[in-house]
Protein backbone atom coordinates (compact mmCIF):
# COMPACT_ATOMS: atom_id res chain seq x y z
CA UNK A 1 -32.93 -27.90 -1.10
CA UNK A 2 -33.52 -24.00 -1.48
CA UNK A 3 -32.23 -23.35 1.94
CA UNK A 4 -28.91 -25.51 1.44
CA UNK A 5 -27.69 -23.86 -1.37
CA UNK A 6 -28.58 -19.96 0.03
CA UNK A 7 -26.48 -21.21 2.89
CA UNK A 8 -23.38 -22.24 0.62
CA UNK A 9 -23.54 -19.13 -1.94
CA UNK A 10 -23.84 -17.04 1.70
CA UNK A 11 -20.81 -19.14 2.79
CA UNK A 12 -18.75 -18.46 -0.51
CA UNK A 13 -19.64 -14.60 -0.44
CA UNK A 14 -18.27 -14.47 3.05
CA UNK A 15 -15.42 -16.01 2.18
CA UNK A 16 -14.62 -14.03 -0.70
CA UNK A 17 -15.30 -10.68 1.38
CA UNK A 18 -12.63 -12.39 4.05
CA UNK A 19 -9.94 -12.91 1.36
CA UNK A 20 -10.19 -9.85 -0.06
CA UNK A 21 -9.83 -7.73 3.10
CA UNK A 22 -7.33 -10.54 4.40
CA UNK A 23 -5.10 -9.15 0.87
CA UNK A 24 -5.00 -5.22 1.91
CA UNK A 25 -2.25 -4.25 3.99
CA UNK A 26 0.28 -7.24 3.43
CA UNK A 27 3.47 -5.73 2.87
CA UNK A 28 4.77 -9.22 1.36
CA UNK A 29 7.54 -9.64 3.73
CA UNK A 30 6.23 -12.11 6.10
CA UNK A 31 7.49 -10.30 9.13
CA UNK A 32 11.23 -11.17 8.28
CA UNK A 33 14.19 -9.04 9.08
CA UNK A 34 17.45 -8.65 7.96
CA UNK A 35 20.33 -8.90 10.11
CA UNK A 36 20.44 -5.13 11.07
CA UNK A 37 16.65 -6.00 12.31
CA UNK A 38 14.99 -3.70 9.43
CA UNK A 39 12.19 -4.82 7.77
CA UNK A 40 12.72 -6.26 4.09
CA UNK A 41 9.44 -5.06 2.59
CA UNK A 42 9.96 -4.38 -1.19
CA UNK A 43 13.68 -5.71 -1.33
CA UNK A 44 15.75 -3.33 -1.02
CA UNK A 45 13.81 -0.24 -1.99
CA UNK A 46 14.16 1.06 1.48
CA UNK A 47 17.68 1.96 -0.04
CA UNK A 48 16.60 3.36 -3.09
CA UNK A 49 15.80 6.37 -2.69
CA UNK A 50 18.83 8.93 -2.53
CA UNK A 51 16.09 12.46 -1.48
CA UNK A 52 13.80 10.45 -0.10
CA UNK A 53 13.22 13.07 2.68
CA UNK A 54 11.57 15.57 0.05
CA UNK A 55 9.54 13.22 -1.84
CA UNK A 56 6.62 15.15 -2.81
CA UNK A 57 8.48 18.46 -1.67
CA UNK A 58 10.11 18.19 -5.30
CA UNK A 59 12.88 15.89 -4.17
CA UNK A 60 13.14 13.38 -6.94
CA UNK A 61 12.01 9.85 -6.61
CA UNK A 62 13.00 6.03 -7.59
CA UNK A 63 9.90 5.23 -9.50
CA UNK A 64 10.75 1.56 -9.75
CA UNK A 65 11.37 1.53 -5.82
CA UNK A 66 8.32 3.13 -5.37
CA UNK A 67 6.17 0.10 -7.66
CA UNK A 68 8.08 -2.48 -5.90
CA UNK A 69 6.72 -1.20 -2.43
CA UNK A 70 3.30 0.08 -3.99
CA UNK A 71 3.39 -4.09 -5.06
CA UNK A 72 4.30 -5.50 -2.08
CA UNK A 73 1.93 -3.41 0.01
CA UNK A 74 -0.77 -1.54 -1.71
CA UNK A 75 -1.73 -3.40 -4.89
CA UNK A 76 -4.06 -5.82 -2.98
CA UNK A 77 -6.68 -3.22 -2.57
CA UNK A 78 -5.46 -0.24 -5.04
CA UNK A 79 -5.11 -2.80 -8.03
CA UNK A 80 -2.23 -2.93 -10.10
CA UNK A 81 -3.16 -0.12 -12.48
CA UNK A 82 -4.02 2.38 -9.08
CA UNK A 83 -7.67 1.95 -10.03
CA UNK A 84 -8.80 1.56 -6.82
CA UNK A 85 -11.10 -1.81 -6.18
CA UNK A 86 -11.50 -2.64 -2.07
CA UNK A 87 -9.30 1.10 -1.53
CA UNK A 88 -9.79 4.44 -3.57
CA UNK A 89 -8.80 4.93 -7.40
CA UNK A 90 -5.06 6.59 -6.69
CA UNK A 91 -4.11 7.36 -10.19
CA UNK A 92 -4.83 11.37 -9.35
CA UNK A 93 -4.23 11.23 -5.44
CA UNK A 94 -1.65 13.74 -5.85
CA UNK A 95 -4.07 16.27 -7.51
CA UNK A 96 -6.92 15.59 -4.75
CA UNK A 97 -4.44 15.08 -1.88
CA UNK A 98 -1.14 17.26 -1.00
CA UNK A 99 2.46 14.87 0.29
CA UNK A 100 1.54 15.58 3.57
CA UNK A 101 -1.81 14.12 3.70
CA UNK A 102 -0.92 10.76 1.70
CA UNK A 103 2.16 10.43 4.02
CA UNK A 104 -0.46 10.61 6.66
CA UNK A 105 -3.01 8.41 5.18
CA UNK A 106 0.00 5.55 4.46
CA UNK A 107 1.28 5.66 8.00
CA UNK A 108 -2.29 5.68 10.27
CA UNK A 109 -4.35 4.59 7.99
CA UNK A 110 -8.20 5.21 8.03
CA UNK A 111 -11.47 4.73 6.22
CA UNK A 112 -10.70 1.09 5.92
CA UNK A 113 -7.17 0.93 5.38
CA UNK A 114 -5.01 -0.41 7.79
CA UNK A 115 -1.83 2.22 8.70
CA UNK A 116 1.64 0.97 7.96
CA UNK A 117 3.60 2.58 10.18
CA UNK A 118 5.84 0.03 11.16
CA UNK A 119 5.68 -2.11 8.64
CA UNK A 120 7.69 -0.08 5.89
CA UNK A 121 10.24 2.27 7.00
CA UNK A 122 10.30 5.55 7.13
CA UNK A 123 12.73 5.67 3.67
CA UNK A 124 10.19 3.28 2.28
CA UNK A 125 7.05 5.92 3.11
CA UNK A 126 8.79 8.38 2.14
CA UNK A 127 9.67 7.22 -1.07
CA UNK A 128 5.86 6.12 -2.02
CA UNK A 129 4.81 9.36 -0.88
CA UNK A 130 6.54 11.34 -3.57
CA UNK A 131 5.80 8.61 -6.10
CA UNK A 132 2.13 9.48 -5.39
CA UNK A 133 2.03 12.90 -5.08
CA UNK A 134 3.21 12.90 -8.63
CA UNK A 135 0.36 10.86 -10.07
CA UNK A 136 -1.94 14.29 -10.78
């Protein structure tokens, strides 16, 4: 009886370890495309951001862009509140890392976390770079 029920909690832990990894790096979008063929991760906050190219260069930033994408595509491992849980605490990245290196980290990836180059757009990156950088 011992043995049966190691095997089911050893069952249940792997698949709790599966689910959790399966939730990092979905982006939320299911792999649909608009008609231009661009990705639709977070909406429309592709579009959102007018400097997008100096985000984290002191460009400003659409903060509520930024969430929506951080939702669609980082919460699952960062938790809601940036506290970190299967990925790093991120509420002080931008103290610990400079634009450049979180841009870098978001599009290959590493340590775990999958790269999204890809699957947001360059706009998109861009945009959650600068909203990062500023979390010091």
């Amino acid at each position: 009886m011992m043995k049966k029920r190691n095997k089911w909690l050893l069952g249940l832990s792997v698949l709790a370890i599966a689910i959790s990894l399966a939730a990092c790096g979905g982006n939320g979008n299911n792999g649909t495309t608009n008609n231009n063929g661009v990705n639709n991760a977070g909406n429309n906050a592709g579009n959102a951001t007018g400097n997008a190219g100096n985000a984290g260069n002191g460009g400003t930033v659409d903060a509520a862009a930024a969430e929506e994408i951080y939702k669609n595509s980082c919460i699952g491992c960062h938790a809601a509140d940036l506290a970190g849980g299967v990925g790093p605490n991120l509420q002080k990245v931008g103290g610990e890392m400079t634009a450049d290196q979180i841009e870098d980290k978001i599009v290959k990836g590493g340590g775990g976390m999958p790269g999204f180059k890809g699957q947001l757009t360059d706009a998109e990156i861009d945009s959650l770079v600068g909203w990062l950088a500023a979390k010091k």
